[in-house]
PDB file of N, CA and C in Angstrom:
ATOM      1  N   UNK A   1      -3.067  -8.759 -11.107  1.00  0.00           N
ATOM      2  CA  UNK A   1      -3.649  -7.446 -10.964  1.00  0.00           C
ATOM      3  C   UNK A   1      -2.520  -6.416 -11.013  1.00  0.00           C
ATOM      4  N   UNK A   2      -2.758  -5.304 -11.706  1.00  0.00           N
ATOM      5  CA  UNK A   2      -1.837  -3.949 -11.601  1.00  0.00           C
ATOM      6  C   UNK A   2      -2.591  -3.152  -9.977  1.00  0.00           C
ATOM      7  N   UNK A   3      -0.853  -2.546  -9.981  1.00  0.00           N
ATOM      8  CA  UNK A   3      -1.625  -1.403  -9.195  1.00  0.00           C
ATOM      9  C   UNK A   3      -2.738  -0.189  -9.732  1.00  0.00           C
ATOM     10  N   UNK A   4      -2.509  -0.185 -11.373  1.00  0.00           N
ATOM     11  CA  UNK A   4      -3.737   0.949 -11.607  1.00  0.00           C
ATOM     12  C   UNK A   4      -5.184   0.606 -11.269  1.00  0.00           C
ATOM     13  N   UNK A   5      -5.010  -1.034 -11.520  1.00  0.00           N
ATOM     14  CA  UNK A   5      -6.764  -1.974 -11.626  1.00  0.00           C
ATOM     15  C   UNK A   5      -6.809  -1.236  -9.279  1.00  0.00           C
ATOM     16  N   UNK A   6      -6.104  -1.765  -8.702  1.00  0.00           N
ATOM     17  CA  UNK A   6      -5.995  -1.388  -7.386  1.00  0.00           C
ATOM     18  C   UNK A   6      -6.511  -0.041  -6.912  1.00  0.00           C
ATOM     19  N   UNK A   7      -6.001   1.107  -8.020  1.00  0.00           N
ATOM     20  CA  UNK A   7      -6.428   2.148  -7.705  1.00  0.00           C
ATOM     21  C   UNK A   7      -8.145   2.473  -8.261  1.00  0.00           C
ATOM     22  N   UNK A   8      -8.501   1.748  -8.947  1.00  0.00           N
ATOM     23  CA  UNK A   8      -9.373   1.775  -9.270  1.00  0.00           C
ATOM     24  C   UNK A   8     -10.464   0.967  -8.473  1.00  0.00           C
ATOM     25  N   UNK A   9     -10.246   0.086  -8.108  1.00  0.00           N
ATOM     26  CA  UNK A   9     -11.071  -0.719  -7.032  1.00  0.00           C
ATOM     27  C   UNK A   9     -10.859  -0.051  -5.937  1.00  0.00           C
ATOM     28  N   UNK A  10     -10.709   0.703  -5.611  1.00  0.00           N
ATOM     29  CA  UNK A  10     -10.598   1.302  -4.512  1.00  0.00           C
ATOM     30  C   UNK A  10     -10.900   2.761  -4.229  1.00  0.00           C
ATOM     31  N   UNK A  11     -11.140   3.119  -5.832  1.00  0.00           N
ATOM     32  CA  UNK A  11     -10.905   4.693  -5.689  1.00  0.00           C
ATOM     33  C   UNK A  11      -9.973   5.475  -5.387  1.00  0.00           C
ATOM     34  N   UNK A  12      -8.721   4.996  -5.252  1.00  0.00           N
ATOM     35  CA  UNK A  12      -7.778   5.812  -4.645  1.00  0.00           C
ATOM     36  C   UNK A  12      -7.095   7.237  -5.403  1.00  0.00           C
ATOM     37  N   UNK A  13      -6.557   7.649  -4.572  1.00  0.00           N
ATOM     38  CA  UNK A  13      -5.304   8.891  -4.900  1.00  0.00           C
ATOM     39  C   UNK A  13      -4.254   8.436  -5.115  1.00  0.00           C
ATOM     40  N   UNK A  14      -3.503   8.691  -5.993  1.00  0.00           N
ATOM     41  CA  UNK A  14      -2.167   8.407  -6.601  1.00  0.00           C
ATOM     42  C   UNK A  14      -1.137   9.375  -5.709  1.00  0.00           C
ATOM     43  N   UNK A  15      -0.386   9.028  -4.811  1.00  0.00           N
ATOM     44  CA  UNK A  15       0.455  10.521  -3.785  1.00  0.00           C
ATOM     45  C   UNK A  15       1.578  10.124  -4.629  1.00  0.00           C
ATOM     46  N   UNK A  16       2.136   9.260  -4.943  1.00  0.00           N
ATOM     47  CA  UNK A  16       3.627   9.343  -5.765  1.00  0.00           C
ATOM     48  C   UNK A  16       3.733   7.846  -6.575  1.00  0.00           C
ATOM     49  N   UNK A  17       4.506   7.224  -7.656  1.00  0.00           N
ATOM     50  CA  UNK A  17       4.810   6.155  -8.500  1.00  0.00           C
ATOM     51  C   UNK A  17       3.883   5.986  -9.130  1.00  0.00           C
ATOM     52  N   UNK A  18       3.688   7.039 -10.028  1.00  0.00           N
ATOM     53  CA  UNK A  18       2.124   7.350 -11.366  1.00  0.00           C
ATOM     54  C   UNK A  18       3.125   6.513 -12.259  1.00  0.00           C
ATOM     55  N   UNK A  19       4.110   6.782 -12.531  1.00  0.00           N
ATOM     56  CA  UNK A  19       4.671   5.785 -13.452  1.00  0.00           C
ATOM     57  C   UNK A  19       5.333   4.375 -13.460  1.00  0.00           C
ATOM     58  N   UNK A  20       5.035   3.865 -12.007  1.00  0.00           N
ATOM     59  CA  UNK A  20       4.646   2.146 -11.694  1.00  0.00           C
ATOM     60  C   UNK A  20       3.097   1.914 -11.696  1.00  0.00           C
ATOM     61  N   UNK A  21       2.219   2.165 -12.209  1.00  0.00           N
ATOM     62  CA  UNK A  21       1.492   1.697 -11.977  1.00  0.00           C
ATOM     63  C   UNK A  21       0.793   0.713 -12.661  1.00  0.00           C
ATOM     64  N   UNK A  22       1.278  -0.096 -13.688  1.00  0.00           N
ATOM     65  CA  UNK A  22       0.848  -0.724 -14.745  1.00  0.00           C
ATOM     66  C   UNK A  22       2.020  -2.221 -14.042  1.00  0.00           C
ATOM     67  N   UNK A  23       2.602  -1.837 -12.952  1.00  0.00           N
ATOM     68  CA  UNK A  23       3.161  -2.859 -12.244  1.00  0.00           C
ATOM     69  C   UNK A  23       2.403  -4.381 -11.774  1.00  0.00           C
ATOM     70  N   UNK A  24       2.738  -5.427 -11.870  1.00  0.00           N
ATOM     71  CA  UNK A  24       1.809  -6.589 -11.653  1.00  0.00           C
ATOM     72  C   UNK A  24       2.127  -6.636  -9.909  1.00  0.00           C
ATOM     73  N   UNK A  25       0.991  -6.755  -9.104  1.00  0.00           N
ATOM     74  CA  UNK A  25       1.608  -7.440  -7.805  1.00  0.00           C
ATOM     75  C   UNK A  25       0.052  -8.823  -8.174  1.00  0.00           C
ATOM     76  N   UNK A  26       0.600  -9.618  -7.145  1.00  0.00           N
ATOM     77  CA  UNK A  26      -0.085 -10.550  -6.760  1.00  0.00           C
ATOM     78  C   UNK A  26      -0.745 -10.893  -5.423  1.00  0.00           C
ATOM     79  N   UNK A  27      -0.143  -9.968  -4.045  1.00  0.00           N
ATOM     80  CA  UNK A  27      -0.409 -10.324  -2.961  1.00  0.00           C
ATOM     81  C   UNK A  27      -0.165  -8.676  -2.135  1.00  0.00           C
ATOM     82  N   UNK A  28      -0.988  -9.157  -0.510  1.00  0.00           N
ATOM     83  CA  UNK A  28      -1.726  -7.389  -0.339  1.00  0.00           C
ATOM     84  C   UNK A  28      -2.274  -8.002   1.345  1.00  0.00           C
ATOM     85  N   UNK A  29      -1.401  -7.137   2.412  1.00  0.00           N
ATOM     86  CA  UNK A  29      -1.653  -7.357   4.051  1.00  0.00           C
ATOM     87  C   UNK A  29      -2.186  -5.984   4.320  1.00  0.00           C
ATOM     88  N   UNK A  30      -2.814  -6.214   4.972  1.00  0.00           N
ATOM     89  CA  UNK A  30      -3.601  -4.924   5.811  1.00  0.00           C
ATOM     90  C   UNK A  30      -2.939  -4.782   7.104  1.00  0.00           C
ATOM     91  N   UNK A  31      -2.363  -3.760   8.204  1.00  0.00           N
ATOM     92  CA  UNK A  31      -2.033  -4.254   9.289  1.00  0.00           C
ATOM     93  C   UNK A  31      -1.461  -2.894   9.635  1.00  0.00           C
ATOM     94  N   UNK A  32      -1.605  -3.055  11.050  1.00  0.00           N
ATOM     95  CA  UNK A  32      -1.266  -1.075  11.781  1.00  0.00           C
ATOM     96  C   UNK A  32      -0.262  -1.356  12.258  1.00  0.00           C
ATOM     97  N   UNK A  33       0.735  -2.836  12.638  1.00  0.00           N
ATOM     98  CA  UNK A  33       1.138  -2.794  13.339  1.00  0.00           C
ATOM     99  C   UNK A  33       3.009  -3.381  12.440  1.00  0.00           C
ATOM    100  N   UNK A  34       3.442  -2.540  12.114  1.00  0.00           N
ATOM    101  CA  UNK A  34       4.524  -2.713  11.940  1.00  0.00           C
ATOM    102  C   UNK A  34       5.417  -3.953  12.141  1.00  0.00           C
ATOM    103  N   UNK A  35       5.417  -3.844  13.537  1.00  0.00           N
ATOM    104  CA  UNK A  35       6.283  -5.257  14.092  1.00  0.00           C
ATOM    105  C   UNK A  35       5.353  -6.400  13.252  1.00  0.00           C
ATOM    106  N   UNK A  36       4.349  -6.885  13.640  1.00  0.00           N
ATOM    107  CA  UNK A  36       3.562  -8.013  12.422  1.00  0.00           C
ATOM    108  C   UNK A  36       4.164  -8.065  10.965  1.00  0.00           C
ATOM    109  N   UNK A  37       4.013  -6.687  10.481  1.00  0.00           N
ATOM    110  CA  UNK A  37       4.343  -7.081   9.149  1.00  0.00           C
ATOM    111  C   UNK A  37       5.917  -7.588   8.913  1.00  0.00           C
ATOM    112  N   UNK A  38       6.740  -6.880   9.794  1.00  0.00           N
ATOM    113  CA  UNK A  38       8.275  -7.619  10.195  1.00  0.00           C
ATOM    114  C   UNK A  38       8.366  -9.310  10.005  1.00  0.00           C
ATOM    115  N   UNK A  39       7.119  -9.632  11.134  1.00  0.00           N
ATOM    116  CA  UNK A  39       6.936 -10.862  11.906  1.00  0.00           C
ATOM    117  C   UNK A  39       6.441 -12.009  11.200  1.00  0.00           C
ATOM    118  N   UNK A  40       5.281 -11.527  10.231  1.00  0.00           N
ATOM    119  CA  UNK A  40       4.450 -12.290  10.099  1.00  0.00           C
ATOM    120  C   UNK A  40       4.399 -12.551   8.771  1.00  0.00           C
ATOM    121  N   UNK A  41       4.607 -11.220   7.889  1.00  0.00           N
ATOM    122  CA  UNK A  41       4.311 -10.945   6.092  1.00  0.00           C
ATOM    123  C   UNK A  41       5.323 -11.568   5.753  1.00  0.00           C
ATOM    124  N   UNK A  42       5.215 -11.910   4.473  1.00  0.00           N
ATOM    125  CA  UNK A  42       6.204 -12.831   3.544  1.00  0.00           C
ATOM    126  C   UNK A  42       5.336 -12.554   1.769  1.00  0.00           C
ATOM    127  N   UNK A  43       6.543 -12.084   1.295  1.00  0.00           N
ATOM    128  CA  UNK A  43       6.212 -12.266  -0.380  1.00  0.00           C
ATOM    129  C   UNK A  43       4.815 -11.515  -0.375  1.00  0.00           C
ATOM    130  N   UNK A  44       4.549 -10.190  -0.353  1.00  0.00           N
ATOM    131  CA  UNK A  44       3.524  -9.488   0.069  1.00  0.00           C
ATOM    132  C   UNK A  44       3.902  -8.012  -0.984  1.00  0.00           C
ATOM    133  N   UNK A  45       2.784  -7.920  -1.749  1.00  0.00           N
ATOM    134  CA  UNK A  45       3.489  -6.525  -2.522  1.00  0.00           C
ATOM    135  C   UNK A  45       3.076  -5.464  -1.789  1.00  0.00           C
ATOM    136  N   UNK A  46       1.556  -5.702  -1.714  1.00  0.00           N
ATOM    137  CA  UNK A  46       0.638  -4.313  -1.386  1.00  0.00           C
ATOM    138  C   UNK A  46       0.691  -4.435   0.280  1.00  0.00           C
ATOM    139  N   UNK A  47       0.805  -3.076   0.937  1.00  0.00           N
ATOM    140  CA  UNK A  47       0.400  -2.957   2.381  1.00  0.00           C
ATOM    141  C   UNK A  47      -0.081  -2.053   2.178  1.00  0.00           C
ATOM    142  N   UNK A  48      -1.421  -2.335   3.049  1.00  0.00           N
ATOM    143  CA  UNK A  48      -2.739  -1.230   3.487  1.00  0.00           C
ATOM    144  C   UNK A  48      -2.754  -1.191   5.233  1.00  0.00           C
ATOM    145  N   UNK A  49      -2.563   0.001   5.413  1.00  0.00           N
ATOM    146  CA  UNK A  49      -1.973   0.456   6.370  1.00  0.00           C
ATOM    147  C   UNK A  49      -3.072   1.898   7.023  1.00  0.00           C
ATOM    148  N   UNK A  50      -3.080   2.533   8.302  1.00  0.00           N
ATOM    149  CA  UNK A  50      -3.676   3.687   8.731  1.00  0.00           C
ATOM    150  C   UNK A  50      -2.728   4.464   9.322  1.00  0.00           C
ATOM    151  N   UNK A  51      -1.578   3.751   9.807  1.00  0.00           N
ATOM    152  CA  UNK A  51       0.076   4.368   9.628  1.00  0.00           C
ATOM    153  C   UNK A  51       0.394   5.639   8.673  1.00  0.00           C
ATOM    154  N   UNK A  52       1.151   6.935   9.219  1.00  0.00           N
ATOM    155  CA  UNK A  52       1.442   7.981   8.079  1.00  0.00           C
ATOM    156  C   UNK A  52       2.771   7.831   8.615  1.00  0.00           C
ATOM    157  N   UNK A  53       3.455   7.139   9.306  1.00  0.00           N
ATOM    158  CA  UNK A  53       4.723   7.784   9.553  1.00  0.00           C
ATOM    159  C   UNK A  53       5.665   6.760   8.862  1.00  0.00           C
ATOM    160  N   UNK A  54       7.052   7.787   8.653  1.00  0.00           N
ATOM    161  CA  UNK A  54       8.035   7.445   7.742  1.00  0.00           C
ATOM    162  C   UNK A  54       8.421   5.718   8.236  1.00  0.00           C
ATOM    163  N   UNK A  55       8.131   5.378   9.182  1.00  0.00           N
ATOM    164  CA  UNK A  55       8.787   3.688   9.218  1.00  0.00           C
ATOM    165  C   UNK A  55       7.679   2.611   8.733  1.00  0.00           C
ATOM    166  N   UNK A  56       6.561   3.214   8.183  1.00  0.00           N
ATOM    167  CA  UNK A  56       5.656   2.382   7.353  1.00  0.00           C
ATOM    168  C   UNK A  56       6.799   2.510   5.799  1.00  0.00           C
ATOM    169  N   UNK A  57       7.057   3.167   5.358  1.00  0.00           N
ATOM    170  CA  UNK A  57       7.794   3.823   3.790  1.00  0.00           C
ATOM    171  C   UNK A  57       9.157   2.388   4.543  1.00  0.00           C
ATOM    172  N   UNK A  58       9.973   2.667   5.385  1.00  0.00           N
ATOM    173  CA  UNK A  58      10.890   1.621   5.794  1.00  0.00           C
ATOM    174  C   UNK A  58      10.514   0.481   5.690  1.00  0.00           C
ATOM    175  N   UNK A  59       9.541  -0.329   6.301  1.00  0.00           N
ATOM    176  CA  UNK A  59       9.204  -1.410   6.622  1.00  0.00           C
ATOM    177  C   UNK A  59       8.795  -2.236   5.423  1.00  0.00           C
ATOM    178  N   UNK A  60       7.960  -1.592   4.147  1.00  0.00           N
ATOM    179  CA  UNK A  60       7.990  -1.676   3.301  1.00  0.00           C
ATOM    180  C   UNK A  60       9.074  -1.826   2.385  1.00  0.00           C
ATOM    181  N   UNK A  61       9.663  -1.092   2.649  1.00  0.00           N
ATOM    182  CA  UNK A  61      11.239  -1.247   1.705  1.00  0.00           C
ATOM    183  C   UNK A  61      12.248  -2.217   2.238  1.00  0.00           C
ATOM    184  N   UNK A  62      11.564  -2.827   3.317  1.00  0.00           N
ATOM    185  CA  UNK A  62      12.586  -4.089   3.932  1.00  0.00           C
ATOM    186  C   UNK A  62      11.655  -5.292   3.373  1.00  0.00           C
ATOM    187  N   UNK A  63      10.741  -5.145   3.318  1.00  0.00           N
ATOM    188  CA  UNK A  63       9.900  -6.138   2.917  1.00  0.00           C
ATOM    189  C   UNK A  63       9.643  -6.407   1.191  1.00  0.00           C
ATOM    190  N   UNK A  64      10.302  -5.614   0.837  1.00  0.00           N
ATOM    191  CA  UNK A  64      10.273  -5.364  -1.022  1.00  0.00           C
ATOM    192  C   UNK A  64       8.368  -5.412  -1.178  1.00  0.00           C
ATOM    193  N   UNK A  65       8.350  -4.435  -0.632  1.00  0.00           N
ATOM    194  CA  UNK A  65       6.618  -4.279  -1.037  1.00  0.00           C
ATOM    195  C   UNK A  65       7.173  -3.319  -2.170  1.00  0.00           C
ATOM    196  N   UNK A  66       5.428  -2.937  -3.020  1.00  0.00           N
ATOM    197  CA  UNK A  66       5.930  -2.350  -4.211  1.00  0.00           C
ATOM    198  C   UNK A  66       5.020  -0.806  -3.910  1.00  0.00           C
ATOM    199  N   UNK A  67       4.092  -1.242  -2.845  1.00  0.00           N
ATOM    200  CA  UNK A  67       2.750  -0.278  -3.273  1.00  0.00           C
ATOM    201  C   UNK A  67       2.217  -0.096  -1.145  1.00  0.00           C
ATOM    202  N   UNK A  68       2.082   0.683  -1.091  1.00  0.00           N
ATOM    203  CA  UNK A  68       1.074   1.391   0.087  1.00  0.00           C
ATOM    204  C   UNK A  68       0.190   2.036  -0.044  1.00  0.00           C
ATOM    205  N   UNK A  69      -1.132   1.263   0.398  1.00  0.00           N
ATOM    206  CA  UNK A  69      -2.467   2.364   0.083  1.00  0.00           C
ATOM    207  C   UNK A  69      -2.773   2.672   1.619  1.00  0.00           C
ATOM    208  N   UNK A  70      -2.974   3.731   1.875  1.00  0.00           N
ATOM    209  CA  UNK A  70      -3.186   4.166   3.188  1.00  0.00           C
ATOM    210  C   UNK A  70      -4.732   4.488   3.032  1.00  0.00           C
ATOM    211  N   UNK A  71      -5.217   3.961   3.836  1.00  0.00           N
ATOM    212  CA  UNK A  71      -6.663   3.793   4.643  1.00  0.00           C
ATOM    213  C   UNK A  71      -7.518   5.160   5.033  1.00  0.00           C
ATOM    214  N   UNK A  72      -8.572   5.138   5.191  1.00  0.00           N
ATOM    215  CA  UNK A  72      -9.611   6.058   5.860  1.00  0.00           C
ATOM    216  C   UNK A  72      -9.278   7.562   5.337  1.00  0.00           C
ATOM    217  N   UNK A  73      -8.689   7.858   4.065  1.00  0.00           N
ATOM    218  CA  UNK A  73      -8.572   8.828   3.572  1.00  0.00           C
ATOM    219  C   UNK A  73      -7.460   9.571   4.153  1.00  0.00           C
ATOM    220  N   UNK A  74      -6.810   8.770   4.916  1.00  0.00           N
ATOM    221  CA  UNK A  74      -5.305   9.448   5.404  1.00  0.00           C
ATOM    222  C   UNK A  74      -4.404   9.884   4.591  1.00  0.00           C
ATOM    223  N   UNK A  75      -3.462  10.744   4.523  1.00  0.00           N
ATOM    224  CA  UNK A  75      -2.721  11.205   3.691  1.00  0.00           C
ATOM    225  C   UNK A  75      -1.062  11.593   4.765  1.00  0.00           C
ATOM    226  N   UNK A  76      -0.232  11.103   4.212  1.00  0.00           N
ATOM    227  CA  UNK A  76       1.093  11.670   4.920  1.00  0.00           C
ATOM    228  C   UNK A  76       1.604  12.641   4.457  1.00  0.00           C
ATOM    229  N   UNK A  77       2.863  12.810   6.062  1.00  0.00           N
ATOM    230  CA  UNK A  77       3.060  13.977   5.029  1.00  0.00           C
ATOM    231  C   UNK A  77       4.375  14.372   3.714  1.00  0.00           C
ATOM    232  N   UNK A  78       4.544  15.505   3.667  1.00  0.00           N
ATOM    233  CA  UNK A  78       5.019  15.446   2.096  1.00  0.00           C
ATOM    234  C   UNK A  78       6.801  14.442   2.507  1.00  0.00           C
ATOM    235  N   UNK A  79       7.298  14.631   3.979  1.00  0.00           N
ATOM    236  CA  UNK A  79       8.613  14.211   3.666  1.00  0.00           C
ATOM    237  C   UNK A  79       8.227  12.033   3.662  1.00  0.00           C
ATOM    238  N   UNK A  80       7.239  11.806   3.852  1.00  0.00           N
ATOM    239  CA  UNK A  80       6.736  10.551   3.463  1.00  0.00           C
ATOM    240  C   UNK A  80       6.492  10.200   2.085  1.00  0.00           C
ATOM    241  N   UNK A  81       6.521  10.952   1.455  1.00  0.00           N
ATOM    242  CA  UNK A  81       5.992  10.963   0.187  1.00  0.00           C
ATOM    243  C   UNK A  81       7.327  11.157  -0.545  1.00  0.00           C
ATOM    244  N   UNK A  82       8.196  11.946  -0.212  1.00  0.00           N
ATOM    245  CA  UNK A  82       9.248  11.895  -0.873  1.00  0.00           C
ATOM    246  C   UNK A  82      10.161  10.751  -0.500  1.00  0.00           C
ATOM    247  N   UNK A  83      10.236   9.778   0.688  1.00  0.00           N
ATOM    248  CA  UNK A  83      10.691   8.841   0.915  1.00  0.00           C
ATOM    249  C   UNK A  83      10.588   7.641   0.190  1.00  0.00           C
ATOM    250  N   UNK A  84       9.406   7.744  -0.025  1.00  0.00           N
ATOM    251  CA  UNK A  84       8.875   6.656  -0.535  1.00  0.00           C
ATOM    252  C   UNK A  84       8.905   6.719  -2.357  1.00  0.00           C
ATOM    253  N   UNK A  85       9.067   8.469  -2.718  1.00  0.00           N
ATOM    254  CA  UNK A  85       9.561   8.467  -3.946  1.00  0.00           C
ATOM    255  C   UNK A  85      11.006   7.725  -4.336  1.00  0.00           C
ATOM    256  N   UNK A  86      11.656   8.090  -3.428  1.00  0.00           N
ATOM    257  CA  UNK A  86      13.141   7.846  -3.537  1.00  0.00           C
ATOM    258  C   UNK A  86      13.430   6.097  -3.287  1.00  0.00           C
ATOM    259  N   UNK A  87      12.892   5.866  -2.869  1.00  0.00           N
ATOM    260  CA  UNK A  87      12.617   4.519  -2.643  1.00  0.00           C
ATOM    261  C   UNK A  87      12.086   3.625  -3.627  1.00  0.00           C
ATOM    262  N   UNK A  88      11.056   4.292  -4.554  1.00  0.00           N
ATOM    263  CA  UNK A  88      10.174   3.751  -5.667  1.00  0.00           C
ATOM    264  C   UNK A  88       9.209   2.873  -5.285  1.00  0.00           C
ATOM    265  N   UNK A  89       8.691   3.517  -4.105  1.00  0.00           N
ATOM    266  CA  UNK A  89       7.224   2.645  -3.982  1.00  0.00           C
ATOM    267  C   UNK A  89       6.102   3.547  -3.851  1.00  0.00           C
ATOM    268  N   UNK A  90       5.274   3.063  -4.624  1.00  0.00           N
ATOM    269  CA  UNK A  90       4.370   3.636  -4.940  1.00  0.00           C
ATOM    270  C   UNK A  90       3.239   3.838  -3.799  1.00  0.00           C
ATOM    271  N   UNK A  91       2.652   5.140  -3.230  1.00  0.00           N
ATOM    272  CA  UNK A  91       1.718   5.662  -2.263  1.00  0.00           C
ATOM    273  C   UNK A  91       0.513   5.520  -2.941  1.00  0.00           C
ATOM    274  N   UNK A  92      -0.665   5.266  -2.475  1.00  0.00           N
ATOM    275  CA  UNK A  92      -2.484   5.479  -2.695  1.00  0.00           C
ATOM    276  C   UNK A  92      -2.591   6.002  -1.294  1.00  0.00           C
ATOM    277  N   UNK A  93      -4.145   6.477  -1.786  1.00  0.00           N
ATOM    278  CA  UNK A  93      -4.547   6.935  -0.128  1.00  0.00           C
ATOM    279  C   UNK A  93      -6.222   7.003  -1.006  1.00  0.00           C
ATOM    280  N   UNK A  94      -6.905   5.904   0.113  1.00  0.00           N
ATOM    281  CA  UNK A  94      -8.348   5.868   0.059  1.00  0.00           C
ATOM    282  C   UNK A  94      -9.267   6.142   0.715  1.00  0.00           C
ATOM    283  N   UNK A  95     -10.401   6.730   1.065  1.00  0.00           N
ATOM    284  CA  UNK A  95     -11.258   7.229   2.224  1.00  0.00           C
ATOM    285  C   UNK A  95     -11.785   5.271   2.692  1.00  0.00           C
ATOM    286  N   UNK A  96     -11.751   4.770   1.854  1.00  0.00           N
ATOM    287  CA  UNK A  96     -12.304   2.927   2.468  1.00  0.00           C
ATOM    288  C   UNK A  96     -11.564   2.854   4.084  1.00  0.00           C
ATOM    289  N   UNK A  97     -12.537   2.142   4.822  1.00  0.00           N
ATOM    290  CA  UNK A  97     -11.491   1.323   5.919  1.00  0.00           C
ATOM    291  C   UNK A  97     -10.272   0.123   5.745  1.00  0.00           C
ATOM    292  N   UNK A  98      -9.766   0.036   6.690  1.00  0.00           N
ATOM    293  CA  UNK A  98      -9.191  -1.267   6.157  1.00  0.00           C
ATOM    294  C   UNK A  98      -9.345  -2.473   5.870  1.00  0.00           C
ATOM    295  N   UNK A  99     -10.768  -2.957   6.459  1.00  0.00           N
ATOM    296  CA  UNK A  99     -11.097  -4.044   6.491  1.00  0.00           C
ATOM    297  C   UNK A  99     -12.121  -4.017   4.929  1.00  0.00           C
ATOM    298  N   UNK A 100     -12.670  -2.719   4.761  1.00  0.00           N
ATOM    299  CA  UNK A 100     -13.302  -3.170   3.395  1.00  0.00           C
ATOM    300  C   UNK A 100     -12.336  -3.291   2.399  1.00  0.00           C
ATOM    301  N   UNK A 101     -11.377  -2.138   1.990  1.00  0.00           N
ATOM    302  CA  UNK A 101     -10.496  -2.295   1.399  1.00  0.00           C
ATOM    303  C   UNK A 101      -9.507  -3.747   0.709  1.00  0.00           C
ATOM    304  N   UNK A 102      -9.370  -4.275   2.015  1.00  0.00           N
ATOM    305  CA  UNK A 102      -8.712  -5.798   1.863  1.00  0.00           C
ATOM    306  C   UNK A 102      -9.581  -6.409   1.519  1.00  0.00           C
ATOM    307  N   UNK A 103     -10.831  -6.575   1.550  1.00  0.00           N
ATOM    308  CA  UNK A 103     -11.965  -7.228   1.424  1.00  0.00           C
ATOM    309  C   UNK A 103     -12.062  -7.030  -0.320  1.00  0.00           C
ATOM    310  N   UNK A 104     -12.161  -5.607  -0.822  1.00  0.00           N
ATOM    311  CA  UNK A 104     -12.069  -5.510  -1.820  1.00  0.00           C
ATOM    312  C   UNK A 104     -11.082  -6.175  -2.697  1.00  0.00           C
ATOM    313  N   UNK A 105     -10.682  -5.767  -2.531  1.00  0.00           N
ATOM    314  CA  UNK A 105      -8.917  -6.487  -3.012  1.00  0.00           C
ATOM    315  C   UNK A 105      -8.522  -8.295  -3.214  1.00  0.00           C
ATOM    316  N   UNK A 106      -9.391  -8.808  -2.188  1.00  0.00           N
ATOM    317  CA  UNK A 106      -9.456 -10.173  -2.157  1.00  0.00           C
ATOM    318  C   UNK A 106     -10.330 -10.643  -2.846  1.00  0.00           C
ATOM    319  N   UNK A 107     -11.573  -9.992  -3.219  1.00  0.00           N
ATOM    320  CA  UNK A 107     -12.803 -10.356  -3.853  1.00  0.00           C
ATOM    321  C   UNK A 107     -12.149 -10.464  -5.058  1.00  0.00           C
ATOM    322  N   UNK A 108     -11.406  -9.267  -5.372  1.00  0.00           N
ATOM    323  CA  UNK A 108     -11.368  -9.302  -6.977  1.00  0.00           C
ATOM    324  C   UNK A 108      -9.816 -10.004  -7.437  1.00  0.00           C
ATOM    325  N   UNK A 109      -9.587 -10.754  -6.243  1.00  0.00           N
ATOM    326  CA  UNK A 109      -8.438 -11.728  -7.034  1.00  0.00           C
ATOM    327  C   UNK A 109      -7.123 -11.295  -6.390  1.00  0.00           C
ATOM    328  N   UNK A 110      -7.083 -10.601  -5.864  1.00  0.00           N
ATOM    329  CA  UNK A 110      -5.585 -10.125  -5.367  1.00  0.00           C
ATOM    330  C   UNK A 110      -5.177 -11.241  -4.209  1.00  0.00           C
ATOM    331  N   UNK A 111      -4.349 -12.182  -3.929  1.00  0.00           N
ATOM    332  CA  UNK A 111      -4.515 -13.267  -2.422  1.00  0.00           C
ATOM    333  C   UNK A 111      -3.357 -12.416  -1.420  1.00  0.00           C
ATOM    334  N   UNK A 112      -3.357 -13.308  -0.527  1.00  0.00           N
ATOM    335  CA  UNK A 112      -3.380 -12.836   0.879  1.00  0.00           C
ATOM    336  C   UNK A 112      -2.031 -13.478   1.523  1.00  0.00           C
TER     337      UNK A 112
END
């Protein structure tokens, strides 16, 4: 799956990396809680998250994720967005919860 097919199953907003998006990931954690994804994630591109603050953009970039779609129509703010530009990972932001979202995402082939 690309992240564009992602943005599209999901409906999302593109906040920054319009030009990764034809990127392949294969795998996608949902999770609010930072320390977990530290703890627990492994080989994980996509994180879907309800998190706006800049150590989601970190945690991700320790984890070589490629992509963050942020949940319930949340949106961060712009110095998140530029972090995560500079970084080259690509932001979404969807009005879905998190649990449908992942749900989505798993249905249509993305694993876990």
């Amino acid at each position: 799956m690309t992240i564009r097919e992602v943005v599209k199953l999901l409906d999302a907003q593109i906040l920054c990396g319009e030009d990764r998006l034809d990127t392949e990931i294969h795998t996608a954690c949902g999770s609010d809680m930072m320390s977990d994804v530290l703890a627990y994630v492994k080989d994980q591109s996509v994180l879907l998250t309800g998190l706006l603050n800049p150590q989601v953009v970190r945690t991700a970039e320790m984890m070589d994720m490629l992509c963050i779609v942020f949940v319930r129509g949340k949106r961060p703010e712009q110095s998140v967005i530029e972090l995560a530009r500079e970084k080259g990972i690509v932001l979404l932001s969807t009005e879905k919860r998190l649990f449908v979202a992942c749900g989505i995402l798993y249905t249509n082939g993305l694993g876990g």
